[in-house]
Protein backbone atom coordinates (compact mmCIF):
# COMPACT_ATOMS: atom_id res chain seq x y z
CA UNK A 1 -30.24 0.18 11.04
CA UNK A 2 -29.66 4.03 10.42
CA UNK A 3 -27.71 5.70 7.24
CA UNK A 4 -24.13 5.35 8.93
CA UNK A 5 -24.42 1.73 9.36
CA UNK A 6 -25.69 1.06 5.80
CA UNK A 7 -23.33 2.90 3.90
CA UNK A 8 -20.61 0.98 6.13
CA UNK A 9 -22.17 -1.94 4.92
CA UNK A 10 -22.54 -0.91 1.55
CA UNK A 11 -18.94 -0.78 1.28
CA UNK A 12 -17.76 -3.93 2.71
CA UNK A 13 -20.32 -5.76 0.39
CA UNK A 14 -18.61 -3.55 -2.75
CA UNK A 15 -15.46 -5.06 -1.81
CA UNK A 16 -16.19 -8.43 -0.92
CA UNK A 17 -18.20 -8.97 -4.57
CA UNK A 18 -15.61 -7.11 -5.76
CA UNK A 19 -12.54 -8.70 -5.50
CA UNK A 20 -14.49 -12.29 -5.20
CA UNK A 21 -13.57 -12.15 -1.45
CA UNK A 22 -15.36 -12.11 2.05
CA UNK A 23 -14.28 -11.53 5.60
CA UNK A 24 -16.44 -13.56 8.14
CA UNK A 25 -16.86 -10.59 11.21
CA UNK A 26 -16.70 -12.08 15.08
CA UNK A 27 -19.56 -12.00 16.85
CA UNK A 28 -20.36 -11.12 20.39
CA UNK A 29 -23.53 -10.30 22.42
CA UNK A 30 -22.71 -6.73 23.27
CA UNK A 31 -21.75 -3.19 21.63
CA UNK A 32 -18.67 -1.65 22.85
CA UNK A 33 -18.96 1.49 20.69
CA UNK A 34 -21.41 1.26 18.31
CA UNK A 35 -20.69 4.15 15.92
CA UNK A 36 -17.39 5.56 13.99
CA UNK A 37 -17.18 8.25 11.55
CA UNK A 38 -14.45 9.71 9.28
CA UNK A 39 -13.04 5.77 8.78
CA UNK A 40 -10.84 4.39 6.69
CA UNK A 41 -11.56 0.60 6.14
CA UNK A 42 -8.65 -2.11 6.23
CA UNK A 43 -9.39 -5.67 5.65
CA UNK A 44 -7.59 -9.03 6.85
CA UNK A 45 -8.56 -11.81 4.39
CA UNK A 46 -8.73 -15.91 5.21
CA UNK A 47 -6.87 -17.48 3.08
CA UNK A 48 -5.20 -21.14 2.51
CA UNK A 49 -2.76 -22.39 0.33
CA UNK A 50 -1.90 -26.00 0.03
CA UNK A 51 -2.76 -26.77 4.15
CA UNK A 52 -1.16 -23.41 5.17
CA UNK A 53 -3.29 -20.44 6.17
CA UNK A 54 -2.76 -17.05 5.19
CA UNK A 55 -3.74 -13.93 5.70
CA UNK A 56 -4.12 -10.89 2.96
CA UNK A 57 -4.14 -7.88 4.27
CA UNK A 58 -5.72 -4.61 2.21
CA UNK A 59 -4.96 -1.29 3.33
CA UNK A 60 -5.31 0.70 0.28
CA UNK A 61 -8.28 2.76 1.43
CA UNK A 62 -6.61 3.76 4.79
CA UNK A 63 -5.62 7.06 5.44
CA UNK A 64 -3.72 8.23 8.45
CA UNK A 65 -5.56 11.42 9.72
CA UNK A 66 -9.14 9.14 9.76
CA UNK A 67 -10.01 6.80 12.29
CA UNK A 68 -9.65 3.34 11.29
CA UNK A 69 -11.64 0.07 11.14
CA UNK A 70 -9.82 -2.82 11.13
CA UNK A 71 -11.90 -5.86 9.76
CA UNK A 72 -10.37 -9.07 10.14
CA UNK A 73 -11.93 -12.54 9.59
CA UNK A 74 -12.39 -14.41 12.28
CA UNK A 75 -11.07 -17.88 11.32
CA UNK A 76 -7.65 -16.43 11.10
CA UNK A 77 -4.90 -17.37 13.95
CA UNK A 78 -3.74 -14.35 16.01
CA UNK A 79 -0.66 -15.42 15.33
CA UNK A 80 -0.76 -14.51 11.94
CA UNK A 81 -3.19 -11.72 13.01
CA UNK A 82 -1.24 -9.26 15.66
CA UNK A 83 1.80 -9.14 13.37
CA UNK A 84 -0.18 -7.05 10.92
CA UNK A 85 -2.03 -5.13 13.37
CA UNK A 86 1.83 -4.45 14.93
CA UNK A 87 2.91 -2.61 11.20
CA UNK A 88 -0.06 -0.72 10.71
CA UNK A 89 0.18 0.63 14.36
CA UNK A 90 3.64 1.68 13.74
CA UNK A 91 3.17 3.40 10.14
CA UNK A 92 0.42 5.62 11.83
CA UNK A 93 2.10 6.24 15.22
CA UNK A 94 5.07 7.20 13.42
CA UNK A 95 3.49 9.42 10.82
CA UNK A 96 4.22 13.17 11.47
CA UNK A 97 3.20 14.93 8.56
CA UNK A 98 -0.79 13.67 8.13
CA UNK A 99 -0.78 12.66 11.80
CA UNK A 100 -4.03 13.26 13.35
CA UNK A 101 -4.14 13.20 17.55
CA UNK A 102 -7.66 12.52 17.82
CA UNK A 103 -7.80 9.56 15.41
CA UNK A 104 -8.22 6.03 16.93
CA UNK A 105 -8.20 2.29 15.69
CA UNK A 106 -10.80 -0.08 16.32
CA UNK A 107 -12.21 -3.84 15.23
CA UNK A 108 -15.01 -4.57 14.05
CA UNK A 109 -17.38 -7.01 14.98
CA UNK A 110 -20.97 -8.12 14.56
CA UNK A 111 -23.63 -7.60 17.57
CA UNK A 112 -25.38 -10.66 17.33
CA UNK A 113 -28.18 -9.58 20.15
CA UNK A 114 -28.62 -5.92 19.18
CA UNK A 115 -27.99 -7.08 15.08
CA UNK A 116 -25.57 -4.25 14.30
CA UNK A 117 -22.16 -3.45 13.61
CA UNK A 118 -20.02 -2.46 16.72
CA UNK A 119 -16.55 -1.42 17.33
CA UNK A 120 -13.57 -2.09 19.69
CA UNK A 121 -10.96 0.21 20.39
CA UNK A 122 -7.57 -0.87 20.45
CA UNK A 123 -5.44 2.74 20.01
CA UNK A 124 -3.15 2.44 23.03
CA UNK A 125 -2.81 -1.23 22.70
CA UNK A 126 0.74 -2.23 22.63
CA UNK A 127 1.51 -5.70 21.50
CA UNK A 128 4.50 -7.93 21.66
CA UNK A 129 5.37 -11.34 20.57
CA UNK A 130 6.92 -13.45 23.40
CA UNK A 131 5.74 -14.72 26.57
CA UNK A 132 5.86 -11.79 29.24
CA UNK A 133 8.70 -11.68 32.21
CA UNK A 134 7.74 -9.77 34.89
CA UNK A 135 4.68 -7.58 35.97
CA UNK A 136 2.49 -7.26 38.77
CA UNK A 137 -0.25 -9.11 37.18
CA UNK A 138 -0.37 -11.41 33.89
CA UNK A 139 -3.73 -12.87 32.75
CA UNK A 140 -3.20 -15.60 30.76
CA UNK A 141 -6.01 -16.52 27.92
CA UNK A 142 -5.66 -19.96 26.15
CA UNK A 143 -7.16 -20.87 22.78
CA UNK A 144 -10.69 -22.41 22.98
CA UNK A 145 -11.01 -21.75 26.59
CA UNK A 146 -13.20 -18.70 28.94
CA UNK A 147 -10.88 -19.57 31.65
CA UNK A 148 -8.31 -17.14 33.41
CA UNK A 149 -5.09 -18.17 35.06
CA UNK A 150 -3.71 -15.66 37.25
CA UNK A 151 -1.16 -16.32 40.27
CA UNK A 152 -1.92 -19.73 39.83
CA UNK A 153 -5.81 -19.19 40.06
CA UNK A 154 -7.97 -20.06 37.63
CA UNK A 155 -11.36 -18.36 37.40
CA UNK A 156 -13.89 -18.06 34.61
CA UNK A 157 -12.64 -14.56 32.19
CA UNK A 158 -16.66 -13.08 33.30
CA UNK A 159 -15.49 -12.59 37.08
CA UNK A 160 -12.48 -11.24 36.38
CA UNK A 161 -13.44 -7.76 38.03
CA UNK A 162 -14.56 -9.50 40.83
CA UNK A 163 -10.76 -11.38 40.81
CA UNK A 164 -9.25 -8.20 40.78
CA UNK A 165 -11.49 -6.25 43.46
CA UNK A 166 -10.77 -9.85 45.94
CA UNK A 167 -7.32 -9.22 45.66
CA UNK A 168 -6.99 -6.10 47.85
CA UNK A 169 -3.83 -4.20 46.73
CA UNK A 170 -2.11 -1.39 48.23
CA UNK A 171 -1.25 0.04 45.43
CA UNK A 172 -2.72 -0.48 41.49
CA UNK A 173 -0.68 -2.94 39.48
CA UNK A 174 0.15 -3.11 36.32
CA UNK A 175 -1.94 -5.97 34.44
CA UNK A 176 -0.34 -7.44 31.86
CA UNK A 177 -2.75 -9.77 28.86
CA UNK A 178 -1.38 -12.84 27.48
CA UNK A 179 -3.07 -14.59 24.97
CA UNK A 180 -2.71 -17.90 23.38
CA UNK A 181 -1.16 -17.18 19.89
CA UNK A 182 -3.39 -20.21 17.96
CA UNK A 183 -6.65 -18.34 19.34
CA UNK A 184 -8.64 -17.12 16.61
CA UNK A 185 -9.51 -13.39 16.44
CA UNK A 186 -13.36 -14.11 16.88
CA UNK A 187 -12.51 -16.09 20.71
CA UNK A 188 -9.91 -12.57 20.84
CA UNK A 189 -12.82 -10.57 20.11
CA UNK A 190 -15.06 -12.12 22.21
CA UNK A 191 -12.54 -12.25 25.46
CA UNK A 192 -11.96 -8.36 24.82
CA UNK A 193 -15.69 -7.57 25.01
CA UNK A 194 -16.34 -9.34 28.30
CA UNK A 195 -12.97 -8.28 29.83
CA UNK A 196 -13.26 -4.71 28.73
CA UNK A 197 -13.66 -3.44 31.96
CA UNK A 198 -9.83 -4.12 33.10
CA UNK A 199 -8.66 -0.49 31.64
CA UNK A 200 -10.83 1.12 34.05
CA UNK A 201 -8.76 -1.70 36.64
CA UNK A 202 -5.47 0.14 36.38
CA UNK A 203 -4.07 3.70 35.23
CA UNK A 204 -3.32 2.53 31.97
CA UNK A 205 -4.45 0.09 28.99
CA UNK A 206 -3.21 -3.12 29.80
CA UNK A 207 0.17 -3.94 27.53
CA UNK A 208 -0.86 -7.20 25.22
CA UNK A 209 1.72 -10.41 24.86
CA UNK A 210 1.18 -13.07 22.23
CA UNK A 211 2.73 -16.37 23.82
């Protein structure tokens, strides 16, 4: 593990003794980006009260002209997830004075085959709550599930390339992501990784629903 990686580290573990708290990373088998500098952390907590849970979000330590790592547990509901990520989108797109053009946003997660940290960028995401109307192509991803429904197809979410290669268009659509609002972030994570290659699919990142 090299310097950037343990002082990363270093920081979450301050934190997390810190304020008695923890945030349990996803986990998948493969590193999207696997280094970030000039972050700013921001932390999504698990939480339950009563039989309700919560999530407590920390964003003191972000500042808008740094990239920033997002690290949310992955027991928590996207549901309860996206809103969040929705506001802190907006308060840095919005920014004019401190903006920064060539500072993204990304999730972390946990490599479990290479055993490091790695990162998933989201920037251009756009997310909205509500089951999508109309587009060319909607991929539909339910909770607890690595299945794909599509035009009334259902394939496994590994060959989804190879779905979207079959399908021989005349012109490239615009794919639209729907996900199952009761998935948790890790099976989010985990879908993103092994469908990451849609973006390079179409001429622009894939808008996200939350249905």
């Amino acid at each position: 593990m090299n310097m950037k990686y343990s002082v990363l580290l270093l920081c979450f573990f301050m934190l997390a003794c810190t304020s008695k708290e923890d945030v349990l990373l996803p986990k998948s088998d493969h590193t999207v980006v696997g280094d970030v500098t000039d972050h700013s952390p921001i932390y999504m907590f698990f939480k339950t009260k009563d039989k309700d849970t919560l999530v407590d979000v920390n964003r003191k330590n972000s500042i808008i002209s740094t990239n920033w790592i997002l690290n949310i547990d992955k027991r928590l509901p996207l549901k309860l997830v996206i809103p969040e990520v929705i506001k802190l989108q907006m308060k840095k797109r919005e920014e004019k004075a401190h903006k920064n053009a060539l500072a993204e946003n990304y999730y972390s997660y946990a490599d479990s085959v290479g055993k490091n940290m790695a990162f998933l960028p989201f920037t251009h995401v756009y997310y909205e709550i509500g089951t999508p109307m109309k587009a060319d192509l909607i991929l539909y991803f339910k909770k607890g599930s690595k299945l794909v429904l599509c035009n009334n197809t259902t394939f496994d979410r590994a060959k989804i390339l190879t779905y979207l290669s079959g399908l021989n268009l005349e012109v490239t659509p615009r794919i639209i992501l729907a996900f199952d609002k009761n998935m948790t972030f890790d099976q989010y994570i985990q879908t993103k990784v092994v469908i990451r290659e849609v973006d390079s699919f179409t001429n622009e990142t894939p808008r996200e629903f939350l249905f």
